[in-house]
PDB file of N, CA and C in Angstrom:
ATOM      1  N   UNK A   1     -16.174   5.693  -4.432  1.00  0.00           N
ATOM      2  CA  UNK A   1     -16.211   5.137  -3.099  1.00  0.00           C
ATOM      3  C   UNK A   1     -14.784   5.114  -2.520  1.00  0.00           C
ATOM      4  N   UNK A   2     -14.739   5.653  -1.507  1.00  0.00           N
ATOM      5  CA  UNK A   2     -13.305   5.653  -0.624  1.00  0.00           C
ATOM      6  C   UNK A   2     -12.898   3.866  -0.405  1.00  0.00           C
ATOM      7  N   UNK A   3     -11.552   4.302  -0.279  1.00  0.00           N
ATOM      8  CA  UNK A   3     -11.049   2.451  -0.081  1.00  0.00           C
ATOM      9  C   UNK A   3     -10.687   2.509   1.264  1.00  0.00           C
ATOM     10  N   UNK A   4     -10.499   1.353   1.891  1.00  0.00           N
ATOM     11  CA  UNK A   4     -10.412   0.884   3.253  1.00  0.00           C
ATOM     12  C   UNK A   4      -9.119   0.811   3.441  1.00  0.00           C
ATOM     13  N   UNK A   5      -8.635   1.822   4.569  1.00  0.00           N
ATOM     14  CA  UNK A   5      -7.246   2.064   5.134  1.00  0.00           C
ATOM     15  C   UNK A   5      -6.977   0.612   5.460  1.00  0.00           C
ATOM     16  N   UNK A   6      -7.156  -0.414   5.188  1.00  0.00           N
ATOM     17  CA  UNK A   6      -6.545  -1.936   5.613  1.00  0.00           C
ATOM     18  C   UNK A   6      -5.397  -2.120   6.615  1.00  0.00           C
ATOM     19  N   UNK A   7      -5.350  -2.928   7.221  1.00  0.00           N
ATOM     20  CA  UNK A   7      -4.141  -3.350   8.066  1.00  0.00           C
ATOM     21  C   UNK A   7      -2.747  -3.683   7.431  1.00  0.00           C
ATOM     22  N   UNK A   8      -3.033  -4.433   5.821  1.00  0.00           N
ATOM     23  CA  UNK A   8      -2.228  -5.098   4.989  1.00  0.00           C
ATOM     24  C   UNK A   8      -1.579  -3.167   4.087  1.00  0.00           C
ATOM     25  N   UNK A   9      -2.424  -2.718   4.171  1.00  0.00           N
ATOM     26  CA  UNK A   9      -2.076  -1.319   3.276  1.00  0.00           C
ATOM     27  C   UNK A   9      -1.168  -0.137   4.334  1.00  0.00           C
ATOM     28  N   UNK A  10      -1.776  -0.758   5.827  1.00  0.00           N
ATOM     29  CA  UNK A  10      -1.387   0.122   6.891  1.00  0.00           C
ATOM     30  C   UNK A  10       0.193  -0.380   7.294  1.00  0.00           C
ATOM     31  N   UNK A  11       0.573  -1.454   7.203  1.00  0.00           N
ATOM     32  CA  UNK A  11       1.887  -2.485   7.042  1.00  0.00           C
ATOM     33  C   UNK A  11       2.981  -1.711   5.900  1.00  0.00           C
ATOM     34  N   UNK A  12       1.866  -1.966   4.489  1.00  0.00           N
ATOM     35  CA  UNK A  12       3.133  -1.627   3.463  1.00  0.00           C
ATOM     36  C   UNK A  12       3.613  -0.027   3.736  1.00  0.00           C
ATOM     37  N   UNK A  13       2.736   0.739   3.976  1.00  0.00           N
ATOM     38  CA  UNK A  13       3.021   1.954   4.014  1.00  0.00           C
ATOM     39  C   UNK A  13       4.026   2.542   5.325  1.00  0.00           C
ATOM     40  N   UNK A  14       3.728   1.329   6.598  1.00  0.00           N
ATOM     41  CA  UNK A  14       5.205   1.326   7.288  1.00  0.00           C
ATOM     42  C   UNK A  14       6.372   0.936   6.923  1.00  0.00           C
ATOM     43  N   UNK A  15       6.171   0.064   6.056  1.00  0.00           N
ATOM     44  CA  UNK A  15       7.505  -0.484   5.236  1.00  0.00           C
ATOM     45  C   UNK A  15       7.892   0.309   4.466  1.00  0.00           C
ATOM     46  N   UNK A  16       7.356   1.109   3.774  1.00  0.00           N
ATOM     47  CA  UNK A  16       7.621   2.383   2.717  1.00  0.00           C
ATOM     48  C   UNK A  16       8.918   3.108   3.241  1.00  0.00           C
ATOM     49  N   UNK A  17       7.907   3.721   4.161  1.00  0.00           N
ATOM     50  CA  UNK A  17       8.339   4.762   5.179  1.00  0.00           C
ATOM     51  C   UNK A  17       9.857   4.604   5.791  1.00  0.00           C
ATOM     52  N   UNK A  18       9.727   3.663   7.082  1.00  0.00           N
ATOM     53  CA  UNK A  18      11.007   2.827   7.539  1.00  0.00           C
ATOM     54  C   UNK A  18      12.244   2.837   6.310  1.00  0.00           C
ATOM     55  N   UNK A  19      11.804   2.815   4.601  1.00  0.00           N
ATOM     56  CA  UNK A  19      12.719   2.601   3.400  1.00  0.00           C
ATOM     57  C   UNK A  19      13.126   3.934   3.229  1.00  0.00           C
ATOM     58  N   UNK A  20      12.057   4.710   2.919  1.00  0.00           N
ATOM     59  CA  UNK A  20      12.629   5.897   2.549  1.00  0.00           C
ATOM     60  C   UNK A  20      12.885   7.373   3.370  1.00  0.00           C
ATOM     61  N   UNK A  21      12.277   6.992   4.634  1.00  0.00           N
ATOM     62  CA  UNK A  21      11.906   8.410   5.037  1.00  0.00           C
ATOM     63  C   UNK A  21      13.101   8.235   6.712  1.00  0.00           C
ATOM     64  N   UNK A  22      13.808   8.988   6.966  1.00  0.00           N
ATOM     65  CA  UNK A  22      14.435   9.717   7.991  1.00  0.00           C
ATOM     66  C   UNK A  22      13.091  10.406   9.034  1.00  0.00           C
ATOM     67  N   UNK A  23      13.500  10.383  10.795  1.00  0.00           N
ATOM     68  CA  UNK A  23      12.399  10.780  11.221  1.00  0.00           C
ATOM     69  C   UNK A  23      13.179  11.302  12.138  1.00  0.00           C
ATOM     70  N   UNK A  24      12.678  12.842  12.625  1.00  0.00           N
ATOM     71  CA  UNK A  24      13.458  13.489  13.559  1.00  0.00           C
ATOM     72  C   UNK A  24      11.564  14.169  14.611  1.00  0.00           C
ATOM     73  N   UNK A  25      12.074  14.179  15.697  1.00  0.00           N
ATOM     74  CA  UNK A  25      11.569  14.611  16.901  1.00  0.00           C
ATOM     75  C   UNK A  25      12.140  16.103  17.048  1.00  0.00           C
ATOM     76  N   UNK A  26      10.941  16.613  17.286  1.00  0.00           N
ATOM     77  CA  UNK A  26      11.350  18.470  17.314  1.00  0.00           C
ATOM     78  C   UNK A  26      10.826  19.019  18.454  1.00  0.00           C
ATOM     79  N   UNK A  27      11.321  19.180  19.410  1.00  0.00           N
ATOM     80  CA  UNK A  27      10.738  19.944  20.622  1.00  0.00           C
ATOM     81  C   UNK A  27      10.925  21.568  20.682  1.00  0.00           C
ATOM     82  N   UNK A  28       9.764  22.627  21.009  1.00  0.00           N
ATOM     83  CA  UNK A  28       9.488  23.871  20.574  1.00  0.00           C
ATOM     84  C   UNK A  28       8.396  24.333  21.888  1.00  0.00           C
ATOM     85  N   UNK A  29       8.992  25.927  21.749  1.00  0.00           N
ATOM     86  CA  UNK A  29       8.058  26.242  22.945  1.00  0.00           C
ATOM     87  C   UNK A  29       6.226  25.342  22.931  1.00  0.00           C
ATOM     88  N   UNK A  30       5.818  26.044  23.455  1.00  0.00           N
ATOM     89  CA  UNK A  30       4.101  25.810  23.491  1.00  0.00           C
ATOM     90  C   UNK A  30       3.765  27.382  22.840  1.00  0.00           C
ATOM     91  N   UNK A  31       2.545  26.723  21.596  1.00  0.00           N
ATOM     92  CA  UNK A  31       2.261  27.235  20.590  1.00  0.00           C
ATOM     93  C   UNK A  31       2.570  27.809  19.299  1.00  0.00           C
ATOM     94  N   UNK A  32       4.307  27.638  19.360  1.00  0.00           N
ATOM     95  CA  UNK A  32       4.794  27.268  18.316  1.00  0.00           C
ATOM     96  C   UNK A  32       4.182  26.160  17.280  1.00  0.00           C
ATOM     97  N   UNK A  33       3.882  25.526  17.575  1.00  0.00           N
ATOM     98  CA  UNK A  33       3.443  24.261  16.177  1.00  0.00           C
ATOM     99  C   UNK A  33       2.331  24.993  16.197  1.00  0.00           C
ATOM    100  N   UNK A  34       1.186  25.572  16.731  1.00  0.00           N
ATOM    101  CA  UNK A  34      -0.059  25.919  16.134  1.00  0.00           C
ATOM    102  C   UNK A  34       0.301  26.829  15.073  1.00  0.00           C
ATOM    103  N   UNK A  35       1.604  27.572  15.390  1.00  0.00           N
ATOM    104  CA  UNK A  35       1.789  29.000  14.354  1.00  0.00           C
ATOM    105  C   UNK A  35       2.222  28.906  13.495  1.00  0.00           C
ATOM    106  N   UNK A  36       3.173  27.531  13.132  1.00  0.00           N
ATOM    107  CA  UNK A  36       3.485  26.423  12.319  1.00  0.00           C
ATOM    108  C   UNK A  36       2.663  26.123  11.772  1.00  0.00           C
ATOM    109  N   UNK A  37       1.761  25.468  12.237  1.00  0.00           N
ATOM    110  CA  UNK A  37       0.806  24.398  11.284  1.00  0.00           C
ATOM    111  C   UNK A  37      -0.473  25.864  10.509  1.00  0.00           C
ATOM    112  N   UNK A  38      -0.474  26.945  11.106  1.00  0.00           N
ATOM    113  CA  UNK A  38      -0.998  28.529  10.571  1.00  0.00           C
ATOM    114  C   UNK A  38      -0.444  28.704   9.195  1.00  0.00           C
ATOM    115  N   UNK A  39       0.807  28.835   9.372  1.00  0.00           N
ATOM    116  CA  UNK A  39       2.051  29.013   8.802  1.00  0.00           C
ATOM    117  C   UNK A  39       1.601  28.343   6.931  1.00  0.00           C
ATOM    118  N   UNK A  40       1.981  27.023   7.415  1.00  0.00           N
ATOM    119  CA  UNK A  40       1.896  26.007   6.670  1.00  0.00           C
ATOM    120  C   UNK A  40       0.557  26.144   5.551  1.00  0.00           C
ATOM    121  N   UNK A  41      -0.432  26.059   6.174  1.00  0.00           N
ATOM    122  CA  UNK A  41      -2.036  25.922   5.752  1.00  0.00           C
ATOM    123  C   UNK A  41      -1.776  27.026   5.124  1.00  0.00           C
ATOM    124  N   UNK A  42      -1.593  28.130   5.308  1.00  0.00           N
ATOM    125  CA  UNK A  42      -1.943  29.321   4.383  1.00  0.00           C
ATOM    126  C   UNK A  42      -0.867  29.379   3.231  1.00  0.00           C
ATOM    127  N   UNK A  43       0.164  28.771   3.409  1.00  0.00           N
ATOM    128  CA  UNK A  43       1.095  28.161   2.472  1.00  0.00           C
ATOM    129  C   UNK A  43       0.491  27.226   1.330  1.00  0.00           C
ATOM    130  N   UNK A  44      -0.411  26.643   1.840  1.00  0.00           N
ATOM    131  CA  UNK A  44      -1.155  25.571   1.174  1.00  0.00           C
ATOM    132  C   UNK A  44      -0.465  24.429   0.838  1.00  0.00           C
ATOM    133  N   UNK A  45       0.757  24.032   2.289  1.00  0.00           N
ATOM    134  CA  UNK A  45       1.571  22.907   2.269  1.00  0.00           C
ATOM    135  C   UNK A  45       1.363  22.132   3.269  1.00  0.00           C
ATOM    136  N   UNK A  46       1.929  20.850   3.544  1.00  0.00           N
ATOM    137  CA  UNK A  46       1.756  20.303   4.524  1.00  0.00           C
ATOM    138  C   UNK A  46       2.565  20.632   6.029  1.00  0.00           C
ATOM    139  N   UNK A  47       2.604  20.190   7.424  1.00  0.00           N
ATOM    140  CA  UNK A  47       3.686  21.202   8.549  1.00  0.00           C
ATOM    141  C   UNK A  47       4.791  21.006   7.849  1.00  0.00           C
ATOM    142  N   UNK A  48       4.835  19.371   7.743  1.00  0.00           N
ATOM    143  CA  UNK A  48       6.405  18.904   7.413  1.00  0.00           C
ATOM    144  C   UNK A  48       7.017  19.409   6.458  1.00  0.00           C
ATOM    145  N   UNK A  49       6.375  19.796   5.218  1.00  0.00           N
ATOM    146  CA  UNK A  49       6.729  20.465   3.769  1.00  0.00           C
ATOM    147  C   UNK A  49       7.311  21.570   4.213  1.00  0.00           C
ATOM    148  N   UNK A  50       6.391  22.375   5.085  1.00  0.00           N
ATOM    149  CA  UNK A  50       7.156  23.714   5.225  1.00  0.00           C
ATOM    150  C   UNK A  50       8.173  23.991   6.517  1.00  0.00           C
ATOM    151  N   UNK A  51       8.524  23.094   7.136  1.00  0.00           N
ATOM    152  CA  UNK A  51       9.429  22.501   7.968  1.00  0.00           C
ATOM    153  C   UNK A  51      10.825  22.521   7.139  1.00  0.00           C
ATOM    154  N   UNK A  52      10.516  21.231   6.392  1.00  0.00           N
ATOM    155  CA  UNK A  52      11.819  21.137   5.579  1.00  0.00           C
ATOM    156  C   UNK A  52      12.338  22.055   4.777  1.00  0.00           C
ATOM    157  N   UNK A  53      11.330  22.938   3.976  1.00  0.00           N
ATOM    158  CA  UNK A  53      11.493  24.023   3.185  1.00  0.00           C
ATOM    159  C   UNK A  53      12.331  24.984   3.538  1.00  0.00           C
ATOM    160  N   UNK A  54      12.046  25.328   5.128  1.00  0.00           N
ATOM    161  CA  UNK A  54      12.684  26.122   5.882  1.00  0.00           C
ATOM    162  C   UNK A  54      13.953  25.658   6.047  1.00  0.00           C
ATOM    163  N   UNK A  55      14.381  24.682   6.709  1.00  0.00           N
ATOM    164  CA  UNK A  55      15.780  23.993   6.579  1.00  0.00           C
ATOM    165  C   UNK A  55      16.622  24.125   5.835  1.00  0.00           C
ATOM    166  N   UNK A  56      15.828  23.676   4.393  1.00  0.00           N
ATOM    167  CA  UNK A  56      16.390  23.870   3.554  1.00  0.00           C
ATOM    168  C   UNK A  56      17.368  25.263   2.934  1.00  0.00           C
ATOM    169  N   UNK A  57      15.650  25.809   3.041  1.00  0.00           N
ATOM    170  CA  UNK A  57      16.473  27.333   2.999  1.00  0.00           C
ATOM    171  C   UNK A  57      17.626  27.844   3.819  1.00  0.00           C
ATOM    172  N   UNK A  58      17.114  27.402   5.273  1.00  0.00           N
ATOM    173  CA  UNK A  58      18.213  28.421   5.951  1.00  0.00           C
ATOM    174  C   UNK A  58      19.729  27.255   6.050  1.00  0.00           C
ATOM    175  N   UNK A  59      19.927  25.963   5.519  1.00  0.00           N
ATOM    176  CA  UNK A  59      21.031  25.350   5.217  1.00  0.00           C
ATOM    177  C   UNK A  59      21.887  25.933   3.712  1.00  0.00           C
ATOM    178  N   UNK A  60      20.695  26.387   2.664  1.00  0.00           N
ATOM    179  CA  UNK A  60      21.438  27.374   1.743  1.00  0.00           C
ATOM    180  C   UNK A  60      22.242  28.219   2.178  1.00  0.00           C
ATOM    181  N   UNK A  61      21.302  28.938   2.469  1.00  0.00           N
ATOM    182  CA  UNK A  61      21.920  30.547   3.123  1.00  0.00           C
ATOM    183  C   UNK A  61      23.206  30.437   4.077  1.00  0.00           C
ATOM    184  N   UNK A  62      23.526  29.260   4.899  1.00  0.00           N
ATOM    185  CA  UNK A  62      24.797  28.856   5.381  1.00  0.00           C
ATOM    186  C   UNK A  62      25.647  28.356   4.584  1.00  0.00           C
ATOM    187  N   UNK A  63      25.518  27.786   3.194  1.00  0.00           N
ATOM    188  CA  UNK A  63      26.610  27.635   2.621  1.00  0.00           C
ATOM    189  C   UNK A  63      26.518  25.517   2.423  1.00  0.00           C
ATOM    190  N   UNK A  64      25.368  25.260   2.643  1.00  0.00           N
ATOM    191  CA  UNK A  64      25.440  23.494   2.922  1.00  0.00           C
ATOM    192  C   UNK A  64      24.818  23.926   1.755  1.00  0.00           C
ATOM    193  N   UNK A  65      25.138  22.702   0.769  1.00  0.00           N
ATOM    194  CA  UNK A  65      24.304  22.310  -0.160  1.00  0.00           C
ATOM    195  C   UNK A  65      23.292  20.869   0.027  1.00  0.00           C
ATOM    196  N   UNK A  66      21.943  21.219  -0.518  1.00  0.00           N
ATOM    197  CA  UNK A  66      20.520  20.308  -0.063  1.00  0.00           C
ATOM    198  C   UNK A  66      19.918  19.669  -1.219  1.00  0.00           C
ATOM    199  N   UNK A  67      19.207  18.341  -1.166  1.00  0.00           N
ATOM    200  CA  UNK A  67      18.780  18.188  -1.965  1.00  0.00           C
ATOM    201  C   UNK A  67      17.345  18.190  -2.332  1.00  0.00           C
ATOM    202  N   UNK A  68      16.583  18.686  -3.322  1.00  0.00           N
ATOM    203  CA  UNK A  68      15.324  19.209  -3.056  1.00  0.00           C
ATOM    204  C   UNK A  68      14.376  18.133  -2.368  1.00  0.00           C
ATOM    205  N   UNK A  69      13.451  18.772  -1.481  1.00  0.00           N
ATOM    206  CA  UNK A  69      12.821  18.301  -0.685  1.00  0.00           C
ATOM    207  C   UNK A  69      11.586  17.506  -1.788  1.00  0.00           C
ATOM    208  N   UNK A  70      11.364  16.386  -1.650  1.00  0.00           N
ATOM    209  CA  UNK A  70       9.762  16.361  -1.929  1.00  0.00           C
ATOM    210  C   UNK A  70       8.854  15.229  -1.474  1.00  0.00           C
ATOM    211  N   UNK A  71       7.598  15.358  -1.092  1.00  0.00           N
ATOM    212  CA  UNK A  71       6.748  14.760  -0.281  1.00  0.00           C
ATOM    213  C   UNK A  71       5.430  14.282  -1.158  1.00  0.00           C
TER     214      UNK A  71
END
């Protein structure tokens, strides 16, 4: 039996979040994120996974060192 997204569960998991997680706003033509979120799914990752992945990568390839992504 599935458990109940609760208000008290919906709280901690903002508190989580707010602790650990950084949040950035990404503005992109129109239909970009559909080809993204294409992208992603056939990846069999989540957008954000393969968002960061990408970053990641292309912050290698410049010479920044990253620390592995994980979700």
């Amino acid at each position: 039996m599935a458990q109940k997204y609760t208000e008290a569960r919906k709280e901690g998991n903002k508190r989580w979040d707010e602790k650990n997680l950084d949040r950035v706003s990404l503005a992109m033509p129109k239909g970009k994120k559909e080809d993204i979120k294409a992208a992603a799914s056939a990846a069999g990752v989540s957008m954000n996974a393969y968002i960061v992945a990408a970053v990641d990568e292309k912050m290698e390839r410049d010479g920044f060192k990253t620390e592995p992504a994980t979700e």
